[in-house]
Protein backbone atom coordinates (compact mmCIF):
# COMPACT_ATOMS: atom_id res chain seq x y z
CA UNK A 1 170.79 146.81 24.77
CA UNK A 2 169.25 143.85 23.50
CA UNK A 3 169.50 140.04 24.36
CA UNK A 4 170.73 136.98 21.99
CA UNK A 5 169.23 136.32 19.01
CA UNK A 6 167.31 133.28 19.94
CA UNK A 7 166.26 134.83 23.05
CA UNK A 8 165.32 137.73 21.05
CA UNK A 9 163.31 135.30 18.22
CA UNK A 10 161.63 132.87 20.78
CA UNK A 11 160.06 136.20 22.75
CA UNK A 12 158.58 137.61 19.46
CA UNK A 13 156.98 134.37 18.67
CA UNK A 14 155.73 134.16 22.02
CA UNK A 15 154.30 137.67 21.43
CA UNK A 16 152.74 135.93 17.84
CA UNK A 17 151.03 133.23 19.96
CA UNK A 18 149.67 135.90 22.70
CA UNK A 19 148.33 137.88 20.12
CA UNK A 20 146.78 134.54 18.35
CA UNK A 21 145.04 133.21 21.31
CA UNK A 22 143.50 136.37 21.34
CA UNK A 23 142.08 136.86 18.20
CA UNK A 24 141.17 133.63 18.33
CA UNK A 25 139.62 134.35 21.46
CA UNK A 26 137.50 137.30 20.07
CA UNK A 27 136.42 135.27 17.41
CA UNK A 28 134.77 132.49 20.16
CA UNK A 29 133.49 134.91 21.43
CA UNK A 30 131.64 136.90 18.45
CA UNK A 31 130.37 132.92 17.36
CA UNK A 32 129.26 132.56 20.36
CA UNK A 33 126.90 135.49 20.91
CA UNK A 34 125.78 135.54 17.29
CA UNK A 35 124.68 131.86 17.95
CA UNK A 36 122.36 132.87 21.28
CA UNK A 37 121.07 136.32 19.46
CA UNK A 38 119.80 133.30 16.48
CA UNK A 39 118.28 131.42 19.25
CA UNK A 40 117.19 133.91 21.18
CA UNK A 41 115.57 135.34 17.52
CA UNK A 42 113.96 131.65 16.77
CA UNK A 43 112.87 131.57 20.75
CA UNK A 44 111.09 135.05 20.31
CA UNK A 45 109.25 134.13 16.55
CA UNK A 46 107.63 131.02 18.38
CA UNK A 47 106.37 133.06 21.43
CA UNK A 48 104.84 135.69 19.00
CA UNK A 49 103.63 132.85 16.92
CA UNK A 50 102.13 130.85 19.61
CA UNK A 51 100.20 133.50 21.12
CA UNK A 52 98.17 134.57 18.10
CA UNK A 53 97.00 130.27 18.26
CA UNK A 54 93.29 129.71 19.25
CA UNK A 55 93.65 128.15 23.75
CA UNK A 56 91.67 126.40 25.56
CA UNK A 57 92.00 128.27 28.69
CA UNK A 58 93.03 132.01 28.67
CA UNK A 59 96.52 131.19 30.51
CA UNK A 60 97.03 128.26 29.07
CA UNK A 61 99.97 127.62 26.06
CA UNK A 62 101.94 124.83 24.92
CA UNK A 63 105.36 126.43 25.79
CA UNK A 64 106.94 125.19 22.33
CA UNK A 65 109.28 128.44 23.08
CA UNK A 66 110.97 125.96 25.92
CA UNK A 67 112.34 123.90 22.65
CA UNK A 68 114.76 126.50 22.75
CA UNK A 69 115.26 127.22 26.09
CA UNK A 70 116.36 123.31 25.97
CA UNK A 71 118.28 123.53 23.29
CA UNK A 72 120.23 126.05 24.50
CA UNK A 73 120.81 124.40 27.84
CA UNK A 74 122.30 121.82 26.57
CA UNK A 75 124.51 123.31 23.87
CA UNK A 76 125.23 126.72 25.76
CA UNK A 77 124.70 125.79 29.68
CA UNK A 78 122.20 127.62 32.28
CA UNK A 79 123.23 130.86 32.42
CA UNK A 80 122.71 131.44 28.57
CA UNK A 81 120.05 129.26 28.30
CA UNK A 82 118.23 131.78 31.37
CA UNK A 83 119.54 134.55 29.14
CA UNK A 84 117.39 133.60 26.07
CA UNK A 85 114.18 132.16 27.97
CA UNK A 86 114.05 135.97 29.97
CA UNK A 87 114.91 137.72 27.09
CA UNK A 88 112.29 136.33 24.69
CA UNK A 89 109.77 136.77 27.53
CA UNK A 90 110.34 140.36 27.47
CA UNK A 91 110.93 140.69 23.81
CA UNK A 92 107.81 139.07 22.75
CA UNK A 93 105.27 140.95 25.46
CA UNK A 94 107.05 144.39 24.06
CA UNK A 95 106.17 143.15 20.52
CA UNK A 96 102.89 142.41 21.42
CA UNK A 97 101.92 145.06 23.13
CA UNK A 98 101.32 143.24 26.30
CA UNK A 99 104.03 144.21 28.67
CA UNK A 100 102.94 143.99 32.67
CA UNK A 101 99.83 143.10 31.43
CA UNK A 102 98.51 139.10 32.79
CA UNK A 103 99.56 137.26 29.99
CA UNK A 104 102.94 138.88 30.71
CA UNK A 105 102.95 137.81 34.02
CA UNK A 106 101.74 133.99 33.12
CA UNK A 107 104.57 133.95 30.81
CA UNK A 108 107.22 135.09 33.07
CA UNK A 109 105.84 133.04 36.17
CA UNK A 110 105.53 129.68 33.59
CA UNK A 111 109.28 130.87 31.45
CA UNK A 112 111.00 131.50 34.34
CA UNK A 113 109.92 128.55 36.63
CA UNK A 114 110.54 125.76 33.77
CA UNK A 115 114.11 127.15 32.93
CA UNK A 116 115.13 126.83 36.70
CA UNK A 117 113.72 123.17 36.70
CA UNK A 118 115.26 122.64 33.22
CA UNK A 119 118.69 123.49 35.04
CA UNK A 120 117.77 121.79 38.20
CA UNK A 121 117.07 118.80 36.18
CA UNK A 122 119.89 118.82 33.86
CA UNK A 123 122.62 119.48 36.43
CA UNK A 124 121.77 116.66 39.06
CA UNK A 125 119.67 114.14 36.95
CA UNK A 126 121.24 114.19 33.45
CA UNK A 127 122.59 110.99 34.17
CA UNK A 128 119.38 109.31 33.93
CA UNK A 129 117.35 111.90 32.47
CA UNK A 130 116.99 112.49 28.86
CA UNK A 131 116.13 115.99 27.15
CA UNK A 132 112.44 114.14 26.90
CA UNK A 133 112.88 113.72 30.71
CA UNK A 134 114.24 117.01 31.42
CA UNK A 135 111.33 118.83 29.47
CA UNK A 136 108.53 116.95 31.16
CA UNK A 137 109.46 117.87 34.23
CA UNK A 138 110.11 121.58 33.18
CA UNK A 139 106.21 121.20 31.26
CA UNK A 140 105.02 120.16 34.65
CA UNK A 141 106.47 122.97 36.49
CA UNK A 142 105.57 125.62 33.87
CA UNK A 143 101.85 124.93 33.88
CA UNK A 144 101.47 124.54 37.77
CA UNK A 145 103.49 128.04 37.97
CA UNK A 146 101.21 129.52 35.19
CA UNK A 147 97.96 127.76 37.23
CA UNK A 148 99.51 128.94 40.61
CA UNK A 149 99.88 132.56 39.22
CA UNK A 150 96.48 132.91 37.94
CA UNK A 151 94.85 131.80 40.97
CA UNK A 152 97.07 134.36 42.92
CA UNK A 153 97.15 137.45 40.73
CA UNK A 154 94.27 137.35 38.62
CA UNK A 155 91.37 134.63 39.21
CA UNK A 156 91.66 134.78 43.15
CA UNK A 157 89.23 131.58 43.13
CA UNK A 158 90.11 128.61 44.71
CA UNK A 159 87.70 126.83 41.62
CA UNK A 160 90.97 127.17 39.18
CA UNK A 161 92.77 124.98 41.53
CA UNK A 162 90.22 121.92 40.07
CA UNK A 163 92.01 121.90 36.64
CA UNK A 164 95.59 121.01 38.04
CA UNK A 165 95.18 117.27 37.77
CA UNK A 166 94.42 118.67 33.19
CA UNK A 167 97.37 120.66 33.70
CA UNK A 168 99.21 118.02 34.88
CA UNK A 169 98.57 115.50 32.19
CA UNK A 170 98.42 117.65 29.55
CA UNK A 171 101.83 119.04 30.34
CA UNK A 172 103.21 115.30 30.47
CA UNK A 173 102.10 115.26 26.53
CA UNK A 174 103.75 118.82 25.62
CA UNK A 175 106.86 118.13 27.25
CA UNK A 176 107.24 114.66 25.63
CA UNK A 177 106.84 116.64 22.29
CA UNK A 178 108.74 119.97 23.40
CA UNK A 179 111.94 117.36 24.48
CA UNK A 180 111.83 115.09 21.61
CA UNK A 181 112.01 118.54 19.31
CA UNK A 182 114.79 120.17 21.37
CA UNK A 183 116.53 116.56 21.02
CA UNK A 184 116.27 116.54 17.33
CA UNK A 185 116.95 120.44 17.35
CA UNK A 186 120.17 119.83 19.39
CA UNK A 187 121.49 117.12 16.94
CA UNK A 188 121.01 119.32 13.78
CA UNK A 189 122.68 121.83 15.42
CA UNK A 190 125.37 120.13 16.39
CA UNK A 191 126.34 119.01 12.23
CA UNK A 192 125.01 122.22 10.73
CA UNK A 193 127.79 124.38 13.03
CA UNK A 194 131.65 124.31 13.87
CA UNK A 195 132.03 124.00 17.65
CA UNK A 196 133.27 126.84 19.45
CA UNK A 197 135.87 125.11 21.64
CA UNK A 198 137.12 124.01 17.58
CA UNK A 199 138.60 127.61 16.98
CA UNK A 200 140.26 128.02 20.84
C-alpha cells in the first residue's frame, strides 16, 4: 500500500537526484581519465622525441618529459601525476625497443626520483616554491639519480662521480626552463578546459 502523495513525489525526486549525481559522477570521471591518457600521450611523444636528440653524455637528457609530469601535479595531484611519469617511462622504452636495457634503467632511476621530489616539493614547500622552484629541485634530483645509477649499474668507476658538480648546474638551467613551460602549460590548460569539479 502506498504512502501520501507528497511523500510519494518528494522520494521519486530524490531517486532523480541519486541517479543525477551519478551520471554526473561517471561523466567526472570519463573527463578525467581522458584528460591523463592526453597527457600521458603528450608525456610519451616528448620521451620518444627526446631520445632520438644528439647528448652530450650517453645518460644524459634534458627531462623536458617532467613538463608534464609537472603539469599534471599540479592540475591532477601526485598519485596521477606518478601515474603518467611511470607510465610514459615504460611506454616509451617498449616503443623504442629499449626495455630493461640501460637507458631504461637511467630513465626510470632519473623519472621516478624527480616525480617523488616534485611531490615532496609541492606538498610541504608550495607555499614558497613556485612550479620554477619545484622543477629545479626535481632537475637536480633527476640528474644525480641518473649520475648515481650509472656509476652503480653500468660505469662502476668512481671517475663519473667528477661530472656531478656539470650535472648539477646544468640541471639548475633545465629545470628553470622545464618549470617555466609546465607554468605556462598549466595556465593554458586551465582556459582551454572546463574543470572537473564544474560538472559535480
Amino acid at each position: 500500500m502506498s504512502g501520501p502523495p507528497e511523500i510519494n513525489v518528494r522520494e521519486d525526486i530524490r531517486g532523480v537526484h541519486s541517479r543525477s549525481d551519478a551520471v554526473v559522477r561517471g561523466h567526472s570521471q570519463v573527463t578525467r581519465l581522458a584528460r591523463l591518457s592526453m597527457l600521458l600521450a603528450l608525456a610519451t611523444v616528448i620521451h620518444t622525441a627526446e631520445g632520438l636528440l644528439p647528448v652530450t653524455f650517453v645518460w644524459f637528457r634534458f627531462g623536458f618529459a617532467n613538463i608534464i609530469g609537472l603539469a599534471t601535479l599540479c592540475l591532477f595531484g601526485f598519485r596521477d601525476a606518478f601515474f603518467v611519469t611511470m607510465g610514459r617511462i615504460f611506454l616509451a622504452a617498449l616503443i623504442g625497443g629499449l626495455f630493461g636495457s640501460p637507458a631504461f634503467l637511467l630513465s626510470l632511476a632519473g623519472g621516478t626520483s624527480a616525480i617523488i621530489a616534485m611531490g615532496l616539493a609541492h606538498r610541504w614547500c608550495s607555499r614558497f616554491l613556485s612550479e620554477i622552484g619545484i622543477s629545479v629541485i626535481a632537475a637536480v634530483v633527476h640528474n644525480v639519480a641518473q649520475l648515481m645509477t650509472a656509476y652503480l649499474l653500468i660505469v662502476r668507476t668512481e671517475t663519473i662521480l667528477l661530472l656531478l658538480p656539470l650535472m648539477i648546474v646544468t640541471a639548475v638551467g633545465t629545470g628553470f626552463v622545464n618549470g617555466l613551460a609546465a607554468r605556462l602549460f598549466v595556465n593554458h590548460f586551465r582556459k582551454v578546459t572546463v574543470p572537473i569539479s564544474a560538472n559535480s
